[in-house]
Protein backbone atom coordinates (compact mmCIF):
# COMPACT_ATOMS: atom_id res chain seq x y z
CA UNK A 1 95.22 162.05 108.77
CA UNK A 2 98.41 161.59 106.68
CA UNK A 3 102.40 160.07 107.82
CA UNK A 4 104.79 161.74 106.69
CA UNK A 5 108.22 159.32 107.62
CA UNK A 6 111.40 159.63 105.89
CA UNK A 7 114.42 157.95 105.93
CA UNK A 8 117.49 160.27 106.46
CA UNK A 9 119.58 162.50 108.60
CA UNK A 10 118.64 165.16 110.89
CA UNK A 11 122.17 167.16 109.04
CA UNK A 12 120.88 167.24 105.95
CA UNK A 13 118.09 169.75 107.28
CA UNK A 14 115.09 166.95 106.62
CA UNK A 15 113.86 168.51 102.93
CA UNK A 16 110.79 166.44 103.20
CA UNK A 17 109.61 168.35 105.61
CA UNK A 18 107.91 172.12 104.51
CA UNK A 19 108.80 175.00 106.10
CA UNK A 20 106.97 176.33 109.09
CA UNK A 21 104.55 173.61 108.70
CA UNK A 22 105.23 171.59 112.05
CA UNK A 23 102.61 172.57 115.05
CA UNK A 24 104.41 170.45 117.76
CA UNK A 25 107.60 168.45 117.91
CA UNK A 26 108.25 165.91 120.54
CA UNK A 27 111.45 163.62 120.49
CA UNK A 28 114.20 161.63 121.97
CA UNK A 29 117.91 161.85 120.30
CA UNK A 30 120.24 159.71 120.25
CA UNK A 31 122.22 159.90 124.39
CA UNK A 32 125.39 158.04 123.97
CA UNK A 33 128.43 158.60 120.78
CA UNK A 34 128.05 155.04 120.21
CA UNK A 35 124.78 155.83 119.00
CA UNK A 36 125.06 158.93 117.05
CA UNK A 37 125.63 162.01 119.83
CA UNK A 38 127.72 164.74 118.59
CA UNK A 39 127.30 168.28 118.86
CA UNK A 40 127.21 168.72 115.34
CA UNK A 41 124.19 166.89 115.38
CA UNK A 42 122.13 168.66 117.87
CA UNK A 43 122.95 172.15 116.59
CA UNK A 44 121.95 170.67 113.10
CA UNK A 45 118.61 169.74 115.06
CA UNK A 46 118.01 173.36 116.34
CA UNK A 47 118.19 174.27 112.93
CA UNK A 48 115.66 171.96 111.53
CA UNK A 49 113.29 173.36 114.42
CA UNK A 50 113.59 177.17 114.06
CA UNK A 51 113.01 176.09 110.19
CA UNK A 52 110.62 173.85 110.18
CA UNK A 53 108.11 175.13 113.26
CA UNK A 54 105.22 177.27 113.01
CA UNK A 55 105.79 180.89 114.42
CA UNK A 56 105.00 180.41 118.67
CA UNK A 57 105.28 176.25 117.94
CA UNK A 58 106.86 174.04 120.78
CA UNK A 59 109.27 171.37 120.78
CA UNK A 60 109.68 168.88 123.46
CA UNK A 61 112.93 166.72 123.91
CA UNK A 62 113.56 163.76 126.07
CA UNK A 63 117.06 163.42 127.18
CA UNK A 64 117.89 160.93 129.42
CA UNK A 65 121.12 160.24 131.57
CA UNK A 66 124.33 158.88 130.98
CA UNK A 67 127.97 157.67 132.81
CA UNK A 68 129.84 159.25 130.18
CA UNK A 69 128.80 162.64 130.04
CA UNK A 70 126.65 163.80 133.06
CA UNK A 71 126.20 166.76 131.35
CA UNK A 72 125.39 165.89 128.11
CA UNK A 73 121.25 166.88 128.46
CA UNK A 74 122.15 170.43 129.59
CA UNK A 75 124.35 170.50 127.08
CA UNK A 76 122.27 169.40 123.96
CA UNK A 77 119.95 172.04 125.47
CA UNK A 78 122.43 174.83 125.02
CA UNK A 79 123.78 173.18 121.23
CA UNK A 80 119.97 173.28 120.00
CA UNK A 81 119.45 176.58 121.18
CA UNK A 82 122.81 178.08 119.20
CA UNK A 83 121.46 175.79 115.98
CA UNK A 84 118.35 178.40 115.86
CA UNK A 85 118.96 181.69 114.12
CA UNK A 86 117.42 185.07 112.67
CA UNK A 87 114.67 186.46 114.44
CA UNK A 88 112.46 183.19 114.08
CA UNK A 89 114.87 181.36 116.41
CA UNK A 90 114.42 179.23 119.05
CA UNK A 91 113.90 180.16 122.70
CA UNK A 92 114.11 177.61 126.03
CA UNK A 93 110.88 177.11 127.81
CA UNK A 94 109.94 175.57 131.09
CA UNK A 95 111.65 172.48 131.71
CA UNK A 96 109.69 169.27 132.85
CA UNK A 97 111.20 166.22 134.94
CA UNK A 98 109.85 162.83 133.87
CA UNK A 99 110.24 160.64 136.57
CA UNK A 100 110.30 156.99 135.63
CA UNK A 101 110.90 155.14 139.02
CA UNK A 102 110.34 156.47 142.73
CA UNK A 103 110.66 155.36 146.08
CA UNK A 104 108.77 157.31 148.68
CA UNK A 105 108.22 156.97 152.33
CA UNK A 106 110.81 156.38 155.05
CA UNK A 107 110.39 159.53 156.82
CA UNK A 108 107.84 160.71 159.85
CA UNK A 109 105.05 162.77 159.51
CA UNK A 110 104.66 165.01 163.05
CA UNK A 111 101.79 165.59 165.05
CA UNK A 112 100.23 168.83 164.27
CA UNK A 113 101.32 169.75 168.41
CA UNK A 114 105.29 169.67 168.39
CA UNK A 115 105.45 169.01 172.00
CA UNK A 116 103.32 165.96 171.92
CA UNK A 117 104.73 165.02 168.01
CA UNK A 118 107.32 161.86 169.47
CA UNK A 119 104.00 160.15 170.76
CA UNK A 120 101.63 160.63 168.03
CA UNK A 121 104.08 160.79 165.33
CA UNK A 122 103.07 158.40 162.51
CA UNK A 123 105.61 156.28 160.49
CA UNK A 124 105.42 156.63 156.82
CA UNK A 125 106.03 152.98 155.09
CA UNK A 126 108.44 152.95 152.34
CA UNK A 127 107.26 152.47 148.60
CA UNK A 128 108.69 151.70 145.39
CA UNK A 129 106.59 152.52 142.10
CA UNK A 130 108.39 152.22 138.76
CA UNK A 131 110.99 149.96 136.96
CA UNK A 132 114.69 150.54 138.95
CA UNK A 133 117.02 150.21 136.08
CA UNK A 134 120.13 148.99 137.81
CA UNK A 135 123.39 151.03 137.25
CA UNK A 136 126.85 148.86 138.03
CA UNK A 137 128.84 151.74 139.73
CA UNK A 138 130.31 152.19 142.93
CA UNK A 139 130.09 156.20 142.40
CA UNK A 140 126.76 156.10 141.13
CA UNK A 141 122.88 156.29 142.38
CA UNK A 142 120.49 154.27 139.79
CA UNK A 143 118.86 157.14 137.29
CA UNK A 144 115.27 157.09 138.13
CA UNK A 145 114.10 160.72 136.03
CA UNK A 146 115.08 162.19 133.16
CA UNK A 147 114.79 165.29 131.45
CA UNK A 148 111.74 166.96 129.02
CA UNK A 149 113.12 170.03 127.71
CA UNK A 150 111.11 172.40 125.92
CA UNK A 151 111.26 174.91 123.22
CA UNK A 152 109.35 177.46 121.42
CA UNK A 153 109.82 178.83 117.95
CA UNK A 154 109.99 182.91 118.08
CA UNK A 155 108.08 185.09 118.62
CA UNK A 156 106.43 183.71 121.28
CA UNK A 157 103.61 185.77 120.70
CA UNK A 158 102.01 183.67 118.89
CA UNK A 159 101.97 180.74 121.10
CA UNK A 160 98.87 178.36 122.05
CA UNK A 161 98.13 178.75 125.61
CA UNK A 162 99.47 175.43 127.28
CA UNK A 163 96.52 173.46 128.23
CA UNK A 164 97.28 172.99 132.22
CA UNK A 165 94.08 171.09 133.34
CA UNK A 166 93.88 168.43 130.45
CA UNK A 167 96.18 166.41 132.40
CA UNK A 168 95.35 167.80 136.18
CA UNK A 169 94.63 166.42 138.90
CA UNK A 170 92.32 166.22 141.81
CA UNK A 171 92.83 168.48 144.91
CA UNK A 172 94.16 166.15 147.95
CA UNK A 173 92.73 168.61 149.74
CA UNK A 174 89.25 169.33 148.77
CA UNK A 175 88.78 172.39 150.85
CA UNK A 176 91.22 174.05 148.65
CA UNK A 177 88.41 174.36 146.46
CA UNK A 178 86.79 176.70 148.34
CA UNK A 179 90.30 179.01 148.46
CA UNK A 180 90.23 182.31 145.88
CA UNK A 181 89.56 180.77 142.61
CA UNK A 182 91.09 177.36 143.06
CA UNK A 183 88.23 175.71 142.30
CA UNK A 184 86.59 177.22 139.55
CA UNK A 185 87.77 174.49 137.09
CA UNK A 186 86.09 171.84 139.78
CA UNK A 187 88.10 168.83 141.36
CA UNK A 188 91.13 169.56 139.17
CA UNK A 189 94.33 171.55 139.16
CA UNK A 190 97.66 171.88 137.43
CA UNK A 191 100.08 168.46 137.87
CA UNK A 192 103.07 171.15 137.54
CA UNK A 193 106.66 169.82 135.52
CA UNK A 194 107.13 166.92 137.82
CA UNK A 195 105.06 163.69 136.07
CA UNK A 196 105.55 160.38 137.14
CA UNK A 197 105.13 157.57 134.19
CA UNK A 198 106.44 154.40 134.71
CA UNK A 199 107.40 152.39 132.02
CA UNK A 200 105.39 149.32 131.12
CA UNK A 201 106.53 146.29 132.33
CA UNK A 202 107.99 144.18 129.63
CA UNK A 203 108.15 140.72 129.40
CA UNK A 204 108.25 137.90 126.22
CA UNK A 205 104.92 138.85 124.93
CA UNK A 206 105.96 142.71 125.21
CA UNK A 207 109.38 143.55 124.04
CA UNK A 208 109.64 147.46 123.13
CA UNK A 209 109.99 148.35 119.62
CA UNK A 210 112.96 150.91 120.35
CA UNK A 211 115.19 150.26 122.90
CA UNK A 212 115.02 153.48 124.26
CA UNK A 213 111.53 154.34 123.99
CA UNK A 214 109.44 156.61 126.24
CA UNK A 215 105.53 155.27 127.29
CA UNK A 216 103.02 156.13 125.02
CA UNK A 217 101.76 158.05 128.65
CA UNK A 218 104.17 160.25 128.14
CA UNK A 219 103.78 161.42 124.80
CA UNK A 220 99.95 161.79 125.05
CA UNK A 221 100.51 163.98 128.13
CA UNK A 222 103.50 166.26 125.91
CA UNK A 223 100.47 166.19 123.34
CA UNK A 224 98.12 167.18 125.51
CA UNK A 225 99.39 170.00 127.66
CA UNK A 226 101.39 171.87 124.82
CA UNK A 227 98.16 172.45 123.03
CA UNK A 228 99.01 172.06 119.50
CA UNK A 229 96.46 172.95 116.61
CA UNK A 230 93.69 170.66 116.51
CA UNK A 231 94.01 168.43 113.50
CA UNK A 232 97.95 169.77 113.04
CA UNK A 233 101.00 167.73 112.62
CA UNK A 234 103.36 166.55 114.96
CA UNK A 235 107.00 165.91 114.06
CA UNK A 236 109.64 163.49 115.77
CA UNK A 237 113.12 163.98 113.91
CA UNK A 238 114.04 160.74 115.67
CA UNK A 239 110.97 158.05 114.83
CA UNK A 240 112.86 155.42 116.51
CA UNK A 241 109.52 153.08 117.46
CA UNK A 242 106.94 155.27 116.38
CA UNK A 243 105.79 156.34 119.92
CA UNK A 244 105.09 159.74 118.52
CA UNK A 245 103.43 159.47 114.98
CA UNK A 246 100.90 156.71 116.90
CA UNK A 247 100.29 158.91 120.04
CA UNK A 248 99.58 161.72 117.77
CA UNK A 249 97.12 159.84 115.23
CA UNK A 250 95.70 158.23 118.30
CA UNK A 251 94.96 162.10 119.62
CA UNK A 252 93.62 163.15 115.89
CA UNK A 253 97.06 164.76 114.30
CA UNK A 254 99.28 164.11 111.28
CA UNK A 255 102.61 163.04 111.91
CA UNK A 256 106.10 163.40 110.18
CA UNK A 257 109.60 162.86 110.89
CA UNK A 258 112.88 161.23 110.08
CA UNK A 259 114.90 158.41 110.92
CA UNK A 260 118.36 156.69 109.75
CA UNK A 261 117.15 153.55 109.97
CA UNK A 262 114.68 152.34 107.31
CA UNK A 263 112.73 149.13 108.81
CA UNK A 264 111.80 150.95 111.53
CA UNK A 265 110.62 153.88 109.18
CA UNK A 266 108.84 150.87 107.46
CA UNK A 267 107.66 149.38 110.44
CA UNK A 268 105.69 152.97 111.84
CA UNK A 269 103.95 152.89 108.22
CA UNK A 270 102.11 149.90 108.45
CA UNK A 271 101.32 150.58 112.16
CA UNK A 272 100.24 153.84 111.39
CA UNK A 273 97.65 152.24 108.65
CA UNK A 274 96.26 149.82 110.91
CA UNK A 275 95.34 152.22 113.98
CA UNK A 276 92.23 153.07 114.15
């Protein structure tokens, strides 16, 4: 398995990198100005993609929330999509929501007889899962998801089947087993484009390596369900940490991609030659 990790910008169209040679992409751009968001930039980054991905390749990117522009994700969605062109252009696929923090519960689950559900109605206890990131606004709810848009490099015709079950789950229910063909994978169905991945919790002894890092959870699970060619390479046009070149060496694929910043690019080397 090989690295390819170059230090530049995503404008310059990332030369490094060989046309239609990319199998998957998966990564997280830059959210606020102060850190490099312009529009220029993501159309520039939809034009790297409809270059650089195979024929039917996807592209995943995570783009989370922010004060200044609440509309920012759906609009780097739309700016990628105009950066594509010709008839090898990019096309919007099915969006997933990466939820990062919940709290469930609260509510009160019925009796299955409505006229007897006050007396055996059964509380539900409220729980919190996840890392709450506080947010210090009076107008404001604490952001708790974020988005994982998706792309796919025309014509789709070529496309991988998504593999649905290689991060399923077991049926709550097992007698929906026995329903149709429900269960003719076994104890297992689709998760559908709701995950929940917490962050890790961090501490002295495990400071992230990019600020705004997703979980290594996450990545393996973008890895996993888009399918890509066994053995392929995976690009991230935004190395940041390196969550993507190590998930993908980690899951048996190259890895290439760019980044501004040229410890970390330095830094994602010599991890990359020490994983096994």
């Amino acid at each position: 398995m090989y690295l390819n990790a170059s230090v530049g910008r995503i404008e310059d169209g990332c030369p490094n990198i060989e046309t239609e040679s990319v199998d998957l992409a998966l990564f997280s751009p830059p959210y606020f100005q102060c850190d490099g968001y312009s529009p220029g930039l993501m159309r520039a980054v939809g034009k790297v993609l409809s270059r650089i991905l195979n024929p039917g390749a996807r592209a995943y990117m995570v783009f989370g929330q922010v004060v200044e522009g609440l509309d920012r994700p759906l609009e780097a969605q739309r700016l990628i999509l105009e950066g594509g062109s010709g008839s090898k252009k990019l096309v919007s696929a099915q969006t997933i929501i990466w939820v990062k923090s919940i709290a469930v519960g609260g509510w009160t689950e019925d009796a299955a007889c409505p006229s007897c559900a006050a007396e055996f109605a059964v509380p539900v206890p409220e729980l919190s899962h996840g890392h709450f990131q506080p947010i210090n606004s009076p107008s404001l709810l604490n952001y708790c998801w974020e988005y994982v848009f998706s792309f796919m490099k025309a014509p789709t015709t070529n496309a991988r089947p998504v593999d649905r079950l290689s991060i399923g789950v077991p049926f709550a229910d097992k007698s929906n087993m026995k329903r149709g063909t429900r269960g003719k994978n076994g104890d297992v169905h689709c998760r559908g484009d709701i995950w929940f991945v917490p962050h890790t919790t961090t501490g002295p002894g495990t400071k992230k390596t990019h600020r705004h890092e997703f979980p290594e959870t996450l990545a393996r699970m973008v890895i996993q369900v888009a399918n890509p060619t066994p053995g392929g390479l995976v690009c991230d046009l935004f190395l940041g940490g390196g969550t993507t070149a190590v998930t993908a060496k980690k899951l048996g694929f190259n890895a290439c991609g760019y980044d501004m910043n040229g410890a970390a690019v330095e830094d994602l080397r010599k991890r990359w030659e020490v994983l096994v």
